[in-house]
N, C-alpha and C. Protein backbone atom coordinates (compact mmCIF):
# COMPACT_ATOMS: atom_id res chain seq x y z
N UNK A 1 168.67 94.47 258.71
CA UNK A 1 167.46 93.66 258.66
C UNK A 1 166.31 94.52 258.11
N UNK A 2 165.52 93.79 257.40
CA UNK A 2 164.64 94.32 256.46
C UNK A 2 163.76 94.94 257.81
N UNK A 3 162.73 96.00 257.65
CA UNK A 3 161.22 95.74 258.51
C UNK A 3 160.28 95.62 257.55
N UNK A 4 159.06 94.67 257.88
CA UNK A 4 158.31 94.67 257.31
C UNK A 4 157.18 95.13 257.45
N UNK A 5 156.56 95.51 256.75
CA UNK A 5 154.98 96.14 256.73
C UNK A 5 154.44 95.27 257.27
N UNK A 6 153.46 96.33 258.95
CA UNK A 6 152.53 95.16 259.43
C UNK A 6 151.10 95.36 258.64
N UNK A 7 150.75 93.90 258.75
CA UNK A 7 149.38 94.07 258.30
C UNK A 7 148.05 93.40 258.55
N UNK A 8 147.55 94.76 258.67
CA UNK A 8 146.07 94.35 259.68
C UNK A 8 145.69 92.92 259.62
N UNK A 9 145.49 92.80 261.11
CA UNK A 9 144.92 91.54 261.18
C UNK A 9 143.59 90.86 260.59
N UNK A 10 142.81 92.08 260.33
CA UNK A 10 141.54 92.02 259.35
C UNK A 10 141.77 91.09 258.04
N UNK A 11 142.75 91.49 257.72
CA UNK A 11 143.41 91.19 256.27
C UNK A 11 143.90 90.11 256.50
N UNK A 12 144.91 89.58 257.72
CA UNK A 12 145.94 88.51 257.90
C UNK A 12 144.74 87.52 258.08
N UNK A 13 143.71 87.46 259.13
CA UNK A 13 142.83 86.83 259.59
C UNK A 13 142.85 85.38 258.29
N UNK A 14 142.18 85.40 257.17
CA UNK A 14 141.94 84.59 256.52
C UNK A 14 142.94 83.71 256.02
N UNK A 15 144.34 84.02 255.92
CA UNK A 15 145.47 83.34 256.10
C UNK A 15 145.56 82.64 257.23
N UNK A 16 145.61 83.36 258.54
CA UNK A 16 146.12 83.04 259.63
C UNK A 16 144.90 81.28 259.79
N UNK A 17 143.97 81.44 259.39
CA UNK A 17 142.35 80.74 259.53
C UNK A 17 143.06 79.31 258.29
N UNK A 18 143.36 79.82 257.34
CA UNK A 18 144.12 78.86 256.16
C UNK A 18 144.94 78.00 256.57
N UNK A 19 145.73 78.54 257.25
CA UNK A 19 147.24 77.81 258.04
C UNK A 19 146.90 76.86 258.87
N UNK A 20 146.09 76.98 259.83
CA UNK A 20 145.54 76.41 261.04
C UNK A 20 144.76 75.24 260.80
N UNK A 21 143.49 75.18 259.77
CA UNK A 21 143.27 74.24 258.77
C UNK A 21 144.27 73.27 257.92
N UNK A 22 145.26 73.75 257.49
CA UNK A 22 146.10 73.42 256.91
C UNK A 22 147.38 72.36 258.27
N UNK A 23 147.43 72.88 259.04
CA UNK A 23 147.93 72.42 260.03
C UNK A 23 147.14 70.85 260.25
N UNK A 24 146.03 71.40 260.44
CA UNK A 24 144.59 70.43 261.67
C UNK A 24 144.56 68.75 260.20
N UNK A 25 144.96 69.49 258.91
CA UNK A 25 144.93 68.32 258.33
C UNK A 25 146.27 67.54 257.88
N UNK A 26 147.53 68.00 258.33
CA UNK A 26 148.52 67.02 258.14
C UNK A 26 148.62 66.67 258.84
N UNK A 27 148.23 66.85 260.58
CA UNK A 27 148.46 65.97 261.54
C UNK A 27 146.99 65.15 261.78
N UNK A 28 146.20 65.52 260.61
CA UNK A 28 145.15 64.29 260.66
C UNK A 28 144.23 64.62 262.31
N UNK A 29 144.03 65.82 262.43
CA UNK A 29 143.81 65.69 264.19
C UNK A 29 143.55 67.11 264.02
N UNK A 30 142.11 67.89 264.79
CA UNK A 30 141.83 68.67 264.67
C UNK A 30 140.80 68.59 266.20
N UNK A 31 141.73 68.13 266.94
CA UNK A 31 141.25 68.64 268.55
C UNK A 31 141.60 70.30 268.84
N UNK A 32 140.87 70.26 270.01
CA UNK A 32 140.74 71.99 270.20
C UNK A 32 142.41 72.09 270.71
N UNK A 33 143.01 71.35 271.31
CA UNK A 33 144.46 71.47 271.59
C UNK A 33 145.36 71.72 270.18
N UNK A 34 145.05 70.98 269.55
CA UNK A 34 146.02 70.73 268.01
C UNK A 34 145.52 71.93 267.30
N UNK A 35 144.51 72.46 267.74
CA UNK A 35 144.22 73.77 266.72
C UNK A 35 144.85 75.12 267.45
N UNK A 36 144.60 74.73 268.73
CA UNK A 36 145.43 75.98 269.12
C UNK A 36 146.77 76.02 269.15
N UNK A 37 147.34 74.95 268.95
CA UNK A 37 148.71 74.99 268.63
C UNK A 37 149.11 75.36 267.29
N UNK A 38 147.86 75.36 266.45
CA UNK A 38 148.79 75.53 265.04
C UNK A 38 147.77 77.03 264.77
N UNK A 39 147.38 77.42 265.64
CA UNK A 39 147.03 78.99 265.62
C UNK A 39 148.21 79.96 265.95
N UNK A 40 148.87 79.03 267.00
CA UNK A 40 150.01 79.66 267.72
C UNK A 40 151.33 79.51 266.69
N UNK A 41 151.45 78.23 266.08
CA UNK A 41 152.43 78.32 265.06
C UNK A 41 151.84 79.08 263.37
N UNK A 42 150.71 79.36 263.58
CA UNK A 42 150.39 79.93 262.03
C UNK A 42 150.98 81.41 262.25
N UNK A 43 150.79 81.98 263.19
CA UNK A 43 151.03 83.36 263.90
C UNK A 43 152.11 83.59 263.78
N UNK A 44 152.94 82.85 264.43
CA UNK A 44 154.83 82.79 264.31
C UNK A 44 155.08 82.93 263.22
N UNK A 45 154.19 81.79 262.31
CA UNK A 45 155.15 81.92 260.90
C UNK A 45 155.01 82.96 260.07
N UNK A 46 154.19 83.63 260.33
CA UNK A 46 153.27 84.94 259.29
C UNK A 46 154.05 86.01 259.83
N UNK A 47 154.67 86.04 261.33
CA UNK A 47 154.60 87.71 261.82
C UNK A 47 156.19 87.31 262.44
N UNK A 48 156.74 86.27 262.65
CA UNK A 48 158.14 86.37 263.09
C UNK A 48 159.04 86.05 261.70
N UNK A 49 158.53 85.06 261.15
CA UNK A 49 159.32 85.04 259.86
C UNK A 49 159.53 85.89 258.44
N UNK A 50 160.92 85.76 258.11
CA UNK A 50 160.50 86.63 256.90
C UNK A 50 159.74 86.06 255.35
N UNK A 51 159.11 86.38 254.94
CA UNK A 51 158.30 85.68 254.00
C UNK A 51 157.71 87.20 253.40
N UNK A 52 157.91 87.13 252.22
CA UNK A 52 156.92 87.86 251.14
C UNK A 52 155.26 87.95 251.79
N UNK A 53 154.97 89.38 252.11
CA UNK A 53 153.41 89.71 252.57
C UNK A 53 152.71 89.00 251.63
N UNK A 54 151.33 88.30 252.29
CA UNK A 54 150.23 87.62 251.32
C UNK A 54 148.98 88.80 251.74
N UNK A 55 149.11 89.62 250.77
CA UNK A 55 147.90 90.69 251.30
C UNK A 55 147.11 90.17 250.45
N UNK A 56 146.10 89.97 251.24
CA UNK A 56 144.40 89.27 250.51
C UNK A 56 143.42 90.70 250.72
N UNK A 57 142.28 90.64 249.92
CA UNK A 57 142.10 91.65 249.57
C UNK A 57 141.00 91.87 250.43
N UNK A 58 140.76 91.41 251.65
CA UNK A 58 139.79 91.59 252.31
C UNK A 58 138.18 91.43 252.27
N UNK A 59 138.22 91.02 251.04
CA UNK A 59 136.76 90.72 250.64
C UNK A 59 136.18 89.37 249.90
N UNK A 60 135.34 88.81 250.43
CA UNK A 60 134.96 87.33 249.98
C UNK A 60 133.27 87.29 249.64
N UNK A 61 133.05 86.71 248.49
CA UNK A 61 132.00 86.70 248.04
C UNK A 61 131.30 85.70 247.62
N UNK A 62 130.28 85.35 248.86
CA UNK A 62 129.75 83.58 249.05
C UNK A 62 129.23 83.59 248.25
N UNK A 63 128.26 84.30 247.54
CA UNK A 63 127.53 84.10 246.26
C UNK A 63 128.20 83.11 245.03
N UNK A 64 129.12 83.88 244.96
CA UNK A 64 130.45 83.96 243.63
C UNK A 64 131.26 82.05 243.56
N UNK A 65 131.43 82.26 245.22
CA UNK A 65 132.18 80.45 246.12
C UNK A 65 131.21 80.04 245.55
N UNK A 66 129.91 80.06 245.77
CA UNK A 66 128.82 78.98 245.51
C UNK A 66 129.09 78.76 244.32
N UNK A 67 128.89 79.54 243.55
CA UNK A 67 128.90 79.08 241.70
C UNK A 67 130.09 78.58 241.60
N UNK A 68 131.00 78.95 241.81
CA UNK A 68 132.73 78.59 241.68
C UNK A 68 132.51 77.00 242.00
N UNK A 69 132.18 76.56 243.37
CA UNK A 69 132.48 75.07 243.59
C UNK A 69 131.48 74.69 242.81
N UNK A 70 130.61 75.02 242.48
CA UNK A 70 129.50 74.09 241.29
C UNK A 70 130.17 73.84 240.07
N UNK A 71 130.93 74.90 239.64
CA UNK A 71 131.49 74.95 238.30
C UNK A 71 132.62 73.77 238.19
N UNK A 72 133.36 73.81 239.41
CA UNK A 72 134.36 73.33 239.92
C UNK A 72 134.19 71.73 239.97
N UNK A 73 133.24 71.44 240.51
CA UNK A 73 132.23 69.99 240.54
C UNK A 73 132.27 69.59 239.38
N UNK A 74 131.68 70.31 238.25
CA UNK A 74 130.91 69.79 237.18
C UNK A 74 131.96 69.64 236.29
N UNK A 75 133.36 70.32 236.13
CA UNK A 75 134.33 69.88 235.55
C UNK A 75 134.83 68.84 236.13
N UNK A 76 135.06 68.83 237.27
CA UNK A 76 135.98 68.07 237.82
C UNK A 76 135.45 66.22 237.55
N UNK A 77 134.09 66.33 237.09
CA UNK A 77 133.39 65.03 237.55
C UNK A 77 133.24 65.33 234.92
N UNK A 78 132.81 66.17 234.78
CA UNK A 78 133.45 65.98 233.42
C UNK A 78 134.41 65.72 232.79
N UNK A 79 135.96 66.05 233.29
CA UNK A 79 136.62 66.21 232.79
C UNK A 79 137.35 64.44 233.25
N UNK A 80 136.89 64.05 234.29
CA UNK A 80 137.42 62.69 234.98
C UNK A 80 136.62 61.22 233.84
N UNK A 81 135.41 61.74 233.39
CA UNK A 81 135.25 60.78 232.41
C UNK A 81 135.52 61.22 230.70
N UNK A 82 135.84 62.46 230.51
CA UNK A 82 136.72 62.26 229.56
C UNK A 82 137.96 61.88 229.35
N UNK A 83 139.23 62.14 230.49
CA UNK A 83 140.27 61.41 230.63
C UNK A 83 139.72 60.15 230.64
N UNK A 84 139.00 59.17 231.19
CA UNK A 84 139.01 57.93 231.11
C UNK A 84 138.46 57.38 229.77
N UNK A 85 137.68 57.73 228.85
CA UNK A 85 137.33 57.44 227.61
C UNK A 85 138.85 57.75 226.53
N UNK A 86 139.47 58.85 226.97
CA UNK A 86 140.13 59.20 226.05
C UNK A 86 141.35 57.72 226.51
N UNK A 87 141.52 57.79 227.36
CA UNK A 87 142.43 56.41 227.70
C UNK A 87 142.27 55.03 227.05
N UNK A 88 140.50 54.75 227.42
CA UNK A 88 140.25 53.67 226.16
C UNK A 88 140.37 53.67 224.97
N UNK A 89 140.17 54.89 224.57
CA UNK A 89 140.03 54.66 222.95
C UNK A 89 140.98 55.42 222.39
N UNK A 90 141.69 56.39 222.51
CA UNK A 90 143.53 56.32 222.37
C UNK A 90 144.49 56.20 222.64
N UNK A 91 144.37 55.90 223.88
CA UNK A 91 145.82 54.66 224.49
C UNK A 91 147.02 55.86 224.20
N UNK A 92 148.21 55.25 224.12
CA UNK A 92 149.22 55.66 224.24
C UNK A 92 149.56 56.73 222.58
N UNK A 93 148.40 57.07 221.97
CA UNK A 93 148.57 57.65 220.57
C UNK A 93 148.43 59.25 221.27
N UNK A 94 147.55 59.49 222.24
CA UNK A 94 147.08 60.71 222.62
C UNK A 94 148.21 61.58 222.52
N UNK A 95 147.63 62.66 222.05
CA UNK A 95 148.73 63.73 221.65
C UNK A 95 148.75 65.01 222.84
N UNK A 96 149.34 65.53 223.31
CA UNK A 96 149.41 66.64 224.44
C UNK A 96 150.38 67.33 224.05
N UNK A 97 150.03 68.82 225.11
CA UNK A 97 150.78 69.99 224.58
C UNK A 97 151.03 70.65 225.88
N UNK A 98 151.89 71.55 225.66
CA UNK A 98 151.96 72.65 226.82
C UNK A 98 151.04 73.81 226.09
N UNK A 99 150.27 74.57 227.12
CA UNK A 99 149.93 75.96 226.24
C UNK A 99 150.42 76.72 227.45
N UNK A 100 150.73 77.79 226.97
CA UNK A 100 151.04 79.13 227.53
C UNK A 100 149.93 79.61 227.84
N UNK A 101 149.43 80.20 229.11
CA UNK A 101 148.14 80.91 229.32
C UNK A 101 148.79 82.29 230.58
N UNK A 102 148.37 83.58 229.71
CA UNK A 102 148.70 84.56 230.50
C UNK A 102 147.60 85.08 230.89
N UNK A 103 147.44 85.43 232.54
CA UNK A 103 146.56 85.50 233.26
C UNK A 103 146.42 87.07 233.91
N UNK A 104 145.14 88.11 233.76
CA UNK A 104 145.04 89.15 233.66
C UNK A 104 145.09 89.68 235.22
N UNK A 105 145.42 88.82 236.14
CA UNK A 105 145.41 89.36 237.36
C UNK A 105 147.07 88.81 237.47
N UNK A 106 147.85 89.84 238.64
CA UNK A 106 149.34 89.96 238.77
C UNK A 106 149.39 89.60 240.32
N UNK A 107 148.20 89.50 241.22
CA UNK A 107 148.24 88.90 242.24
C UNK A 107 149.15 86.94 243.04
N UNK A 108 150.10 87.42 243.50
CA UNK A 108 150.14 85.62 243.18
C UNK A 108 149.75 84.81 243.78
N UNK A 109 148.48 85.53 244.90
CA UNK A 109 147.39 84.50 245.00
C UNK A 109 146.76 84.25 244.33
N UNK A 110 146.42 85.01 243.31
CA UNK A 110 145.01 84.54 242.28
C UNK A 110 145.95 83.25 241.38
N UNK A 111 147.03 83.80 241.01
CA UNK A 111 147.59 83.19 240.11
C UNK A 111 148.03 81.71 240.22
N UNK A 112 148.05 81.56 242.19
CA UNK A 112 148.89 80.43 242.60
C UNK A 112 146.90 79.62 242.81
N UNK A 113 146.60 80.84 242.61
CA UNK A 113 145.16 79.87 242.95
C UNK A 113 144.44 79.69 242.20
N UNK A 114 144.12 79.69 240.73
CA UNK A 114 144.13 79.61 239.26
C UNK A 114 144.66 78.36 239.07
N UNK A 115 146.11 78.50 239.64
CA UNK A 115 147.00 77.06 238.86
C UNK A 115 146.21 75.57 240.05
N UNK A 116 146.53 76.28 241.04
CA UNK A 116 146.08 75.15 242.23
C UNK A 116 144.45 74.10 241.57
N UNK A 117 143.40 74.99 241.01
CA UNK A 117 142.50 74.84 240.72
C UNK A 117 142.42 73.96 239.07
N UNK A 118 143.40 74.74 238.32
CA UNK A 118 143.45 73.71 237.00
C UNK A 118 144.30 72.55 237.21
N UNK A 119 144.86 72.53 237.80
CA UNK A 119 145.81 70.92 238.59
C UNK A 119 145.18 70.17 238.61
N UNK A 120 144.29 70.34 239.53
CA UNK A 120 143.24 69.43 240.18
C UNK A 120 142.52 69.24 239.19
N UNK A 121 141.84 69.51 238.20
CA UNK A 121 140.91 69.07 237.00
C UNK A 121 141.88 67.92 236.47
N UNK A 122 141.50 66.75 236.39
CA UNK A 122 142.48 65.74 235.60
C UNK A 122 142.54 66.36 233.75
N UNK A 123 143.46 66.03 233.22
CA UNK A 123 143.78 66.27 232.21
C UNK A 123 144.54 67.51 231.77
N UNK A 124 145.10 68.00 232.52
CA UNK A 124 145.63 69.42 232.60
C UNK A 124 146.49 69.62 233.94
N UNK A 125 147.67 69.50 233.74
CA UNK A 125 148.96 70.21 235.09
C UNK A 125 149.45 70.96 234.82
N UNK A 126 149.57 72.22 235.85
CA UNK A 126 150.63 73.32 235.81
C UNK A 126 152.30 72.82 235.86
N UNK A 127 153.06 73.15 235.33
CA UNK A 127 154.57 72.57 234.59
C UNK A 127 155.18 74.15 234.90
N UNK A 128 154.98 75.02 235.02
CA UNK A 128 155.66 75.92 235.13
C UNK A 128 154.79 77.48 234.91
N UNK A 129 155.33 78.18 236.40
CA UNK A 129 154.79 79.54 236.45
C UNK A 129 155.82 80.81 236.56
N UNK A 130 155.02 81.69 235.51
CA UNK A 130 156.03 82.90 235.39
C UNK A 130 155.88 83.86 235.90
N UNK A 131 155.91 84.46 237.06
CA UNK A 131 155.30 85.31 238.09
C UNK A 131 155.49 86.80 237.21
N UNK A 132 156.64 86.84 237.16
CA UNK A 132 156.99 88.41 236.07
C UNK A 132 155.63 88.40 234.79
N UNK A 133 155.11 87.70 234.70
CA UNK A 133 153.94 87.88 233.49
C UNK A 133 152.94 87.42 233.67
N UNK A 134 152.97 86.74 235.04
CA UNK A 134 151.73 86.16 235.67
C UNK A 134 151.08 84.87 234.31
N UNK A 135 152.13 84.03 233.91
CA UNK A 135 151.62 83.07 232.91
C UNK A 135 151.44 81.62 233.51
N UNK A 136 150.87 80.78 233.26
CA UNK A 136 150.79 79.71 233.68
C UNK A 136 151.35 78.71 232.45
N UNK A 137 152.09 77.95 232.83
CA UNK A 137 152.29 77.06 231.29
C UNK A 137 151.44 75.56 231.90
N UNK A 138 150.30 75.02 231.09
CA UNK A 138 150.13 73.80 231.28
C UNK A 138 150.35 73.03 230.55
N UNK A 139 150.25 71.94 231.15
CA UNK A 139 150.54 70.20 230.38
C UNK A 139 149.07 69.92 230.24
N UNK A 140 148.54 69.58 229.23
CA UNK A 140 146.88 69.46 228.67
C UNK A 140 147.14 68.09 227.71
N UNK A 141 146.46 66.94 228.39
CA UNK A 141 145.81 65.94 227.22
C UNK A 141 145.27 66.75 225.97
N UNK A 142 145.02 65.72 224.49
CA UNK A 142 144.40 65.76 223.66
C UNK A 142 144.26 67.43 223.17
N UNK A 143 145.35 67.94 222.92
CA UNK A 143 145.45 69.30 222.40
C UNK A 143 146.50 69.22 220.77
N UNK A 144 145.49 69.05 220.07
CA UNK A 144 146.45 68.79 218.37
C UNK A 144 145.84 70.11 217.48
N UNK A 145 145.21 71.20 218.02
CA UNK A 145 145.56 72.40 216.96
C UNK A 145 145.21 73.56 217.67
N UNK A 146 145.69 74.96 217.53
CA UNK A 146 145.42 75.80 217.70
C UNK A 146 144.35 76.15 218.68
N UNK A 147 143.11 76.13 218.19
CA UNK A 147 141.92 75.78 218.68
C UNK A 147 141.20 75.50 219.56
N UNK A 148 142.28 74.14 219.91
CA UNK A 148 142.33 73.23 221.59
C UNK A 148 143.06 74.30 222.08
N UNK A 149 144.16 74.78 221.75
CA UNK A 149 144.73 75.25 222.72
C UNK A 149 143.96 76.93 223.25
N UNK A 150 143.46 77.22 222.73
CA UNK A 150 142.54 78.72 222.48
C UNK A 150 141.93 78.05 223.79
N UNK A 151 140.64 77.16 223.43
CA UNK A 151 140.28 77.01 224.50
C UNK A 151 140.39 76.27 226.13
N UNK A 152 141.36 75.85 225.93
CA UNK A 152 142.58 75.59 227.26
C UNK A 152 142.23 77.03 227.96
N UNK A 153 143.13 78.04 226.67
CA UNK A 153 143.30 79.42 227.35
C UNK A 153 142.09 79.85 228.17
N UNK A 154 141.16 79.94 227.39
CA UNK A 154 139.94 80.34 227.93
C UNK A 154 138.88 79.92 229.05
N UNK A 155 139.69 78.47 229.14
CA UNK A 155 139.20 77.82 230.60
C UNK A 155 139.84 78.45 231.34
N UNK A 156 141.29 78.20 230.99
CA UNK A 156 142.23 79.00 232.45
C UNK A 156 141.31 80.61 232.70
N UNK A 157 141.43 81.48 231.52
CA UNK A 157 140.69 82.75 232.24
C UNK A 157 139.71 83.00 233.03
N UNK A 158 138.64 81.58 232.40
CA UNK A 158 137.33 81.74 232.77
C UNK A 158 137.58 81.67 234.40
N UNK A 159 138.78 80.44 234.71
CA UNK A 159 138.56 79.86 236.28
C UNK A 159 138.95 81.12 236.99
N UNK A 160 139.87 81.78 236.36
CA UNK A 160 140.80 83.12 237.28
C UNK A 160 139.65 84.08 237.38
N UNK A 161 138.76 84.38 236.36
CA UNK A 161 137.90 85.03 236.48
C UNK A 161 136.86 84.63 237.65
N UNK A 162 136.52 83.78 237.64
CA UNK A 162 135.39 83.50 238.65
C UNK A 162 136.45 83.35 240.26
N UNK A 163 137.51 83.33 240.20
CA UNK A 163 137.99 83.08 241.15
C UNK A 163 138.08 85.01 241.67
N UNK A 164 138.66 85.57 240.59
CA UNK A 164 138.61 87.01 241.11
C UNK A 164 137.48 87.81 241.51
N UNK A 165 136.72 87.14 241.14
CA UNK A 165 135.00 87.86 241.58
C UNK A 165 134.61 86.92 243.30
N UNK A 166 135.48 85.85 243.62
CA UNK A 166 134.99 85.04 244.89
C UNK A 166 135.93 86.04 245.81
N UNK A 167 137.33 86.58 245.56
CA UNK A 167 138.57 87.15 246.43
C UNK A 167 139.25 88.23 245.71
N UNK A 168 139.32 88.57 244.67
CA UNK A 168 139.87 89.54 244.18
C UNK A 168 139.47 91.07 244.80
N UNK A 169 140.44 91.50 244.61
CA UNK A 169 140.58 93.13 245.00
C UNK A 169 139.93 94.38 244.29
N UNK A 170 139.20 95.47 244.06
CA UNK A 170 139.24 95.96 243.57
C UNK A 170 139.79 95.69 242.09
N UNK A 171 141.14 96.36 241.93
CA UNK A 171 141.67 96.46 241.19
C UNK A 171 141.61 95.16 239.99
N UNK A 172 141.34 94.04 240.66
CA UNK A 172 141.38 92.86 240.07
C UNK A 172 140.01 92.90 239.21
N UNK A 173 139.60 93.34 240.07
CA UNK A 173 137.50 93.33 239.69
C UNK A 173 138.01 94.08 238.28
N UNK A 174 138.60 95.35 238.14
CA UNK A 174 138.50 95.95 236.83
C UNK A 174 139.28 95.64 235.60
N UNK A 175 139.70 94.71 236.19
CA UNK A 175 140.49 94.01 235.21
C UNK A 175 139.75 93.26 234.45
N UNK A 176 138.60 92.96 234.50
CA UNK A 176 137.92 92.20 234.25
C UNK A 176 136.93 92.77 233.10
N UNK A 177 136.90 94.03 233.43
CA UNK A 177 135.78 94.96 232.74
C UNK A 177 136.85 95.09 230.76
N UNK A 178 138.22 94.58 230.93
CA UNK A 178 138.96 95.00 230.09
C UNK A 178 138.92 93.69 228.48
N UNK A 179 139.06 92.41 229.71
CA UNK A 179 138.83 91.16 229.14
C UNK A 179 140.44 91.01 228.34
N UNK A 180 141.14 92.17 228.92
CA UNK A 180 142.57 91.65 227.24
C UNK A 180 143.47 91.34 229.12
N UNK A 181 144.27 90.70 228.43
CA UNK A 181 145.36 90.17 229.48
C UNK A 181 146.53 91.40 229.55
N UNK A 182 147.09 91.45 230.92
CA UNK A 182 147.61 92.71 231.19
C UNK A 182 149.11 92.55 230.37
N UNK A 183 149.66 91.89 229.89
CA UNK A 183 150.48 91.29 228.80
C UNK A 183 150.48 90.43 227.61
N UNK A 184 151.09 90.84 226.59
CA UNK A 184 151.43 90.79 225.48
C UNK A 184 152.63 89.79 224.97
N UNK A 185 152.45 89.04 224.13
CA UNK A 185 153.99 88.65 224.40
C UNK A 185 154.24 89.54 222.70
N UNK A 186 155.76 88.79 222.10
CA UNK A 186 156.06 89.65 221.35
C UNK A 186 155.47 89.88 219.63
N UNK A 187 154.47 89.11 219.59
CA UNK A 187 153.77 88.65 218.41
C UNK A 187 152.54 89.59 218.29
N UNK A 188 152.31 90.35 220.14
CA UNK A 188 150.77 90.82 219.60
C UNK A 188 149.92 89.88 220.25
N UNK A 189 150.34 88.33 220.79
CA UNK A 189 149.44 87.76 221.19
C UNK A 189 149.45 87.70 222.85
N UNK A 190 148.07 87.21 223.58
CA UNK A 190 147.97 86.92 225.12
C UNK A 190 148.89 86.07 225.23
């Protein structure tokens, strides 16, 4: 049997806080009983089970959240009346693409939380993630050249970016200072 690295509860805390929330809303019920029960089962599942460590980086930056959910808003409420215009007025002609977007943080929270975040924007679903290269492949409405797809890419960075400045680690932070993606594919390109 494997052992696993314990890890500070400092660190676990915001998971353990995730779970419990996460709990309080599938059973629709967030009495002080139902929360302490799924404190008691968030605990179990983090420290008795085996599961891949989610080490979070210990640091959160309300400043950073604030702008993030504004940004987050203002697409989300943009991007919902461009899907609906684009529906009226090209119907079933609309052209879509997958783009490949490789993402400069190797964390697979940032990465699972990057994708979680472009999901939710209508007009754009994650279809497949490549953890070994940290890529996201999306499904994107109205993408017919190059161009569109460039800036697909550059939304995805932008969101990972602002997401790594709300939770990112160190290390993540300097990744940032670099701006090139920590992979290449075989062309030379992100």
């Amino acid at each position: 049997m494997m052992s696993r690295q314990k890890i500070p509860l400092r660190v676990e805390l915001p998971l353990l806080v995730w779970l419990v929330i996460v709990w309080g809303a599938l059973w629709q019920d967030f009495s002080l009983g139902n929360m302490v029960f799924g404190a008691i089962i968030a605990f179990a599942v983090a420290n008795l089970l085996y599961l891949p460590p989610v080490e979070l980086s210990g640091r959160f930056n309300v400043l950073y959240a604030v702008g993030f959910a504004g940004r987050f808003l203002h697409q989300l409420v943009l991007a919902s009346f461009q899907v609906f215009w684009l529906a009226l007025t090209r119907g079933p002609k609309l052209q879509n693409a997958v783009v490949a977007v490789r993402l400069r943080s190797p964390s697979d929270l940032l990465v699972t939380a990057t994708g979680h975040v472009l999901s939710l924007i209508p007009g754009s679903l994650v279809v497949e993630v490549d953890r070994s290269t940290s890529t996201l492949y999306l499904h994107c409405l109205n993408v017919t050249t190059r161009d569109d797809a460039e800036k697909v890419r550059q939304n995805a960075r932008r969101t990972e970016e602002w997401l790594i400045r709300v939770m990112g680690t160190r290390e993540d932070l300097a990744l940032l200072g670099t701006d090139a993606p920590h992979h290449l594919d075989g062309r030379g390109h992100p």
